[in-house]
C-alpha atoms as a PDB file:
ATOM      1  CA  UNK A   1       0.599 -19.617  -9.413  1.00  0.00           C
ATOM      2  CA  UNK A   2       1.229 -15.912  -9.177  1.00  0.00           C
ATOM      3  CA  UNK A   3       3.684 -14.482  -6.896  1.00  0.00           C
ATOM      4  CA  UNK A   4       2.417 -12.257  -4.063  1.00  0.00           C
ATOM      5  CA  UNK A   5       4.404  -8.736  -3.146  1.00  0.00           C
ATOM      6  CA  UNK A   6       5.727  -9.516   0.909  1.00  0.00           C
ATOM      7  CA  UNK A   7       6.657  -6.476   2.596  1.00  0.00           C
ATOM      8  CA  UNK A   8       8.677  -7.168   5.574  1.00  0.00           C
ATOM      9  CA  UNK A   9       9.687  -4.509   8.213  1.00  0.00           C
ATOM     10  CA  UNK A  10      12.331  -6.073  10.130  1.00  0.00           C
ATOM     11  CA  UNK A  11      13.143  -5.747  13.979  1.00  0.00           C
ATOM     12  CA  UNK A  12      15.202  -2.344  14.879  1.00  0.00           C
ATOM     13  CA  UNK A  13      19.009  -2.525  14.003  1.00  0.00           C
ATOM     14  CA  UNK A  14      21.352  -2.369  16.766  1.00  0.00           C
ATOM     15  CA  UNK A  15      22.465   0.879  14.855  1.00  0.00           C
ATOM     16  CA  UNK A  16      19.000   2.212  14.545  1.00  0.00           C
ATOM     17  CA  UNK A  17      16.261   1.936  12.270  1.00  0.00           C
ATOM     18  CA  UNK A  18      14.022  -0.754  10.973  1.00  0.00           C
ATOM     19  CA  UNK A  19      15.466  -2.520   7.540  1.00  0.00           C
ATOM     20  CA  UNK A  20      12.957  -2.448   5.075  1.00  0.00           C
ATOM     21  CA  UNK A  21      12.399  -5.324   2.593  1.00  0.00           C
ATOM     22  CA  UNK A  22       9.791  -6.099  -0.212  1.00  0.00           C
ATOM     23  CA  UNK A  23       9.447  -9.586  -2.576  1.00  0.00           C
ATOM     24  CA  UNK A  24       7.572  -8.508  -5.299  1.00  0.00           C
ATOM     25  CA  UNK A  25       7.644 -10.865  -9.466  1.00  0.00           C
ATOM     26  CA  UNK A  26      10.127 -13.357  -7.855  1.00  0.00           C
ATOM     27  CA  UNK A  27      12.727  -9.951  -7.131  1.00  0.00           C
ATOM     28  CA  UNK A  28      14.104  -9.260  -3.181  1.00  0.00           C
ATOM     29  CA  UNK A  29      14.429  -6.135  -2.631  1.00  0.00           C
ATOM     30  CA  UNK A  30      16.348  -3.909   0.321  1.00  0.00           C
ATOM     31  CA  UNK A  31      14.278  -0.795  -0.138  1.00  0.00           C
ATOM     32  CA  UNK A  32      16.158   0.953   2.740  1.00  0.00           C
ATOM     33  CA  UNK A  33      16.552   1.794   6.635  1.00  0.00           C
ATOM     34  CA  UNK A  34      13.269   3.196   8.232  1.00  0.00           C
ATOM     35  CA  UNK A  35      13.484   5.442  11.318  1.00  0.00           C
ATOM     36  CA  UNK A  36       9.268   6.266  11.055  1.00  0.00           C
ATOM     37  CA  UNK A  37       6.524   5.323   9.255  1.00  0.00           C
ATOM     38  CA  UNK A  38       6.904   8.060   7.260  1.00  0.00           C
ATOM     39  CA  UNK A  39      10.148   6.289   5.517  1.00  0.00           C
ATOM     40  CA  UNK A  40       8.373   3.157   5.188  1.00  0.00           C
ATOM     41  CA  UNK A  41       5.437   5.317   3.517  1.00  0.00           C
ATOM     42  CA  UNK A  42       8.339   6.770   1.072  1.00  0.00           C
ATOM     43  CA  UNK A  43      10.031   3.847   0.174  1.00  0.00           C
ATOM     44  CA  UNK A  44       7.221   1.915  -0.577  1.00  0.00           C
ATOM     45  CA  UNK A  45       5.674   5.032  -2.648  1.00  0.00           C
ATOM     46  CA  UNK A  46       9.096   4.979  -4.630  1.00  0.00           C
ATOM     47  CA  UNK A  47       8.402   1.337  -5.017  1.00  0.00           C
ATOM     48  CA  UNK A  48       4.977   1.715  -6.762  1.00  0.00           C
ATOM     49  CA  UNK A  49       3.265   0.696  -3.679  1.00  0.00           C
ATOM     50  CA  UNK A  50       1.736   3.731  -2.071  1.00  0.00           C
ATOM     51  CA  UNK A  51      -1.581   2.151  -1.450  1.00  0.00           C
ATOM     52  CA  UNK A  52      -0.606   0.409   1.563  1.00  0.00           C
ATOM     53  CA  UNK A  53      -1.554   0.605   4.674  1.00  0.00           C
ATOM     54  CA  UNK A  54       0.734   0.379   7.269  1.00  0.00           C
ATOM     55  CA  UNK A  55      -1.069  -1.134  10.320  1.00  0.00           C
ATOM     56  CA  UNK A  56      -0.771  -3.998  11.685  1.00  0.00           C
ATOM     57  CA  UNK A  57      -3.754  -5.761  10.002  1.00  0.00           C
ATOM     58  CA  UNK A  58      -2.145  -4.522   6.547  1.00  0.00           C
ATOM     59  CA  UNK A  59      -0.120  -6.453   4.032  1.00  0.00           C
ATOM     60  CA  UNK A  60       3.104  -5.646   6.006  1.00  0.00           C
ATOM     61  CA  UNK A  61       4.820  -8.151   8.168  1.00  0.00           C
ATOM     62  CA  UNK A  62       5.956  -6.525  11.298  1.00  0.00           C
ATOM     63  CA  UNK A  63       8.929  -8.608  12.740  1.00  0.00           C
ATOM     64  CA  UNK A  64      10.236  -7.464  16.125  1.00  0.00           C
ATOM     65  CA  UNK A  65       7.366  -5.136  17.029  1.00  0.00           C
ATOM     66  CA  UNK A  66       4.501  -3.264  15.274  1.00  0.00           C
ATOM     67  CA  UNK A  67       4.336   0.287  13.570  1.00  0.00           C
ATOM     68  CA  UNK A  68       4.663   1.751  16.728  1.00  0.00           C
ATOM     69  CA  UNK A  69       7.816   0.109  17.772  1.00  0.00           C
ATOM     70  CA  UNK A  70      11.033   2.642  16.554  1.00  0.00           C
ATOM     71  CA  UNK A  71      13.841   1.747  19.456  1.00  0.00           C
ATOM     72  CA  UNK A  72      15.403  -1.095  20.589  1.00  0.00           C
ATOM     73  CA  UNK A  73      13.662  -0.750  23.998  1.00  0.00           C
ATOM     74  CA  UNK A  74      10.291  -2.564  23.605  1.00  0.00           C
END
């Protein structure tokens, strides 16, 4: 069975920012704190994986609120 690459962007941190996380050939990954969509657009190019789309309806699993969701206040 092959192993599928899981992007999670996880709920905003107390401290601020969205943790970013990708499972890609059996490896976790922490590929950084996100602030924008524009981070999660980096670290995921500096990943190999700028072909993804960041919506909602996209590969990414958006815990704790959608691409539009950058505060703790939702």
């Amino acid at each position: 069975m092959a192993d599928q690459t899981e992007i999670v962007i996880h709920p905003v941190s107390p401290k601020g920012g969205r943790k970013v996380t990708v499972h890609a050939l059996g490896v976790d990954a922490d590929l950084g704190r996100a602030f924008s969509p524009g981070d999660v657009s980096e670290f995921l190019r500096r990943a190999g994986l700028e072909d993804v789309k960041l919506s909602e309806d996209g590969p990414i699993r958006w815990e704790g609120g959608g691409p539009d969701v950058w505060t703790g206040d939702i």
